[in-house]
C-alpha atoms as a PDB file:
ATOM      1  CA  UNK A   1       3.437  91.137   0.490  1.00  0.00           C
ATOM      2  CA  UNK A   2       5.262  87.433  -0.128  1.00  0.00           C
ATOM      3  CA  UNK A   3       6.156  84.871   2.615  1.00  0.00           C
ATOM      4  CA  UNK A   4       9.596  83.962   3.183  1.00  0.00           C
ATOM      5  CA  UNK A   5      10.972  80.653   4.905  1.00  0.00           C
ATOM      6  CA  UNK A   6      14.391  81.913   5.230  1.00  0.00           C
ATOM      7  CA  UNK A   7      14.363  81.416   9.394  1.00  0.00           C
ATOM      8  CA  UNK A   8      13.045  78.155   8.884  1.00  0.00           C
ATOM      9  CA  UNK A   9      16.020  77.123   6.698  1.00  0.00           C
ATOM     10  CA  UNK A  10      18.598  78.215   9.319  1.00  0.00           C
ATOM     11  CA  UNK A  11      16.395  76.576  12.280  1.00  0.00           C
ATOM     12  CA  UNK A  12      16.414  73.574  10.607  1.00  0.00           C
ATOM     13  CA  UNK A  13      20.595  73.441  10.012  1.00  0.00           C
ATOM     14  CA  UNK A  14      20.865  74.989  13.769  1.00  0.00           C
ATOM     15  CA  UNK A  15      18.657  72.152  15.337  1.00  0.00           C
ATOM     16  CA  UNK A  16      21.273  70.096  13.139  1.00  0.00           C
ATOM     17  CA  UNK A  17      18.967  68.484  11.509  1.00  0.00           C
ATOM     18  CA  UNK A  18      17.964  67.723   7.563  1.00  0.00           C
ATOM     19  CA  UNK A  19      15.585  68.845   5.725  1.00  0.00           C
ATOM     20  CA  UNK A  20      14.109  65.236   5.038  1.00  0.00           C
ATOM     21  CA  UNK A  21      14.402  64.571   9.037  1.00  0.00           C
ATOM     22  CA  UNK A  22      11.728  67.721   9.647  1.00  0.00           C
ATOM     23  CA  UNK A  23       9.662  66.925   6.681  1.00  0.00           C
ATOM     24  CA  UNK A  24       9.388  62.797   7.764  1.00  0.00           C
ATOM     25  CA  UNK A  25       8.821  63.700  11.308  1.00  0.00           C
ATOM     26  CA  UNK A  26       6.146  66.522   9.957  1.00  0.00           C
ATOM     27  CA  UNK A  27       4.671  64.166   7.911  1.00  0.00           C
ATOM     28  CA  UNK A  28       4.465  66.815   5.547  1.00  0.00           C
ATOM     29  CA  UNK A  29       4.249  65.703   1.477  1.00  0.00           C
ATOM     30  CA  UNK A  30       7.069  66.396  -0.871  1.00  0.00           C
ATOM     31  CA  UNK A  31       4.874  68.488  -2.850  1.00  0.00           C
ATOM     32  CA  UNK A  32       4.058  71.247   0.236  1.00  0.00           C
ATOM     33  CA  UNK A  33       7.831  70.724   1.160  1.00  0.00           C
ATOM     34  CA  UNK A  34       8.394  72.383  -2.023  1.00  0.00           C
ATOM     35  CA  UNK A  35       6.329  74.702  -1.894  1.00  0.00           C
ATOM     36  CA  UNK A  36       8.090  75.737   1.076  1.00  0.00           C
ATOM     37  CA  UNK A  37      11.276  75.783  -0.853  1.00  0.00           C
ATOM     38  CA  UNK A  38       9.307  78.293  -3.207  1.00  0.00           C
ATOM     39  CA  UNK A  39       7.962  80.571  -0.799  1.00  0.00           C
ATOM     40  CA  UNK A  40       4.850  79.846  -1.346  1.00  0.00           C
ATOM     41  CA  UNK A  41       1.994  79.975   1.480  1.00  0.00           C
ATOM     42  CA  UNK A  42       1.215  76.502   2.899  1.00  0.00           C
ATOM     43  CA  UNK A  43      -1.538  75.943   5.740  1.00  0.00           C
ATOM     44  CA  UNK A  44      -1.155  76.691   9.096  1.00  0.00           C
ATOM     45  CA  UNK A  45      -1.565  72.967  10.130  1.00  0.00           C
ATOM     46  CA  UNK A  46       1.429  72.619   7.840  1.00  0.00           C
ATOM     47  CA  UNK A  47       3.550  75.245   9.965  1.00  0.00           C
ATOM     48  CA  UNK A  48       1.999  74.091  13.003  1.00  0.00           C
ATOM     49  CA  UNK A  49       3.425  70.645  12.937  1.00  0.00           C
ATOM     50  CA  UNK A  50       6.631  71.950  12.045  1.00  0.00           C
ATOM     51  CA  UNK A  51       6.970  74.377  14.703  1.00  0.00           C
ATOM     52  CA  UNK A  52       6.228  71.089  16.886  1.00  0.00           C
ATOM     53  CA  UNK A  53       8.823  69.027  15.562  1.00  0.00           C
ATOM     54  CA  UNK A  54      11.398  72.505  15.795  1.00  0.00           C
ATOM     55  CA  UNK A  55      10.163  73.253  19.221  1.00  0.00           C
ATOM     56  CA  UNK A  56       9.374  76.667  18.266  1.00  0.00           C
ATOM     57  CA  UNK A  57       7.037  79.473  17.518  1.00  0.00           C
ATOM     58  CA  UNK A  58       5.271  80.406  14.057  1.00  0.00           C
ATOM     59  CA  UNK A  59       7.369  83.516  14.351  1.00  0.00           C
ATOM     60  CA  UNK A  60      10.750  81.685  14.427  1.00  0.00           C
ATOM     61  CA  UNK A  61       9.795  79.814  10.887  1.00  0.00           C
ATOM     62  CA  UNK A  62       8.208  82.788   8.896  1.00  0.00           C
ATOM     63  CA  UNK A  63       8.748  86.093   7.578  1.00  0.00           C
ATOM     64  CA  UNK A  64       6.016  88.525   6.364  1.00  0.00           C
ATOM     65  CA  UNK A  65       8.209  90.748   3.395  1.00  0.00           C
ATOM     66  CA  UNK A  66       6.864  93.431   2.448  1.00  0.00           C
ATOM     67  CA  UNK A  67       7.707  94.089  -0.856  1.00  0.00           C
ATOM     68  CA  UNK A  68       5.311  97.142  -2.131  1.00  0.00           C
ATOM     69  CA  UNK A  69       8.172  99.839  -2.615  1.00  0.00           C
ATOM     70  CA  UNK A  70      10.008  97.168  -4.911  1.00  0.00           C
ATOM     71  CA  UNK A  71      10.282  97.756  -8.551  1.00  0.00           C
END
């Protein structure tokens, strides 16, 4: 299984914003915004304050692939 931030990509350019707007008002590092950017897992305080800043659920930011049946 691998995490993928593809829904919080699009949130971010529907709520018209940037991604250095979210990650300022976050006040997130650069380093776990890439890590983001890399699909990597980050803490949930880290998607916490960025579901506060989108005004939106954990569910609207994250994706749970499963990728077992890939080869």
């Amino acid at each position: 299984m691998s995490i993928s931030y593809k829904k919080l990509w699009k949130l971010i350019i529907d709520k018209d914003m940037t991604n250095v707007e979210v990650r300022k008002a976050t006040g997130i590092s650069p380093a776990t915004f890439t890590k983001l950017k890399k699909n990597e897992m980050v803490s949930l305080e880290v998607l916490v304050k960025i579901c506060q800043v989108l005004q939106c659920e954990i569910g609207d930011i994250i994706e749970i692939v499963d990728n077992t049946f890939v080869k």
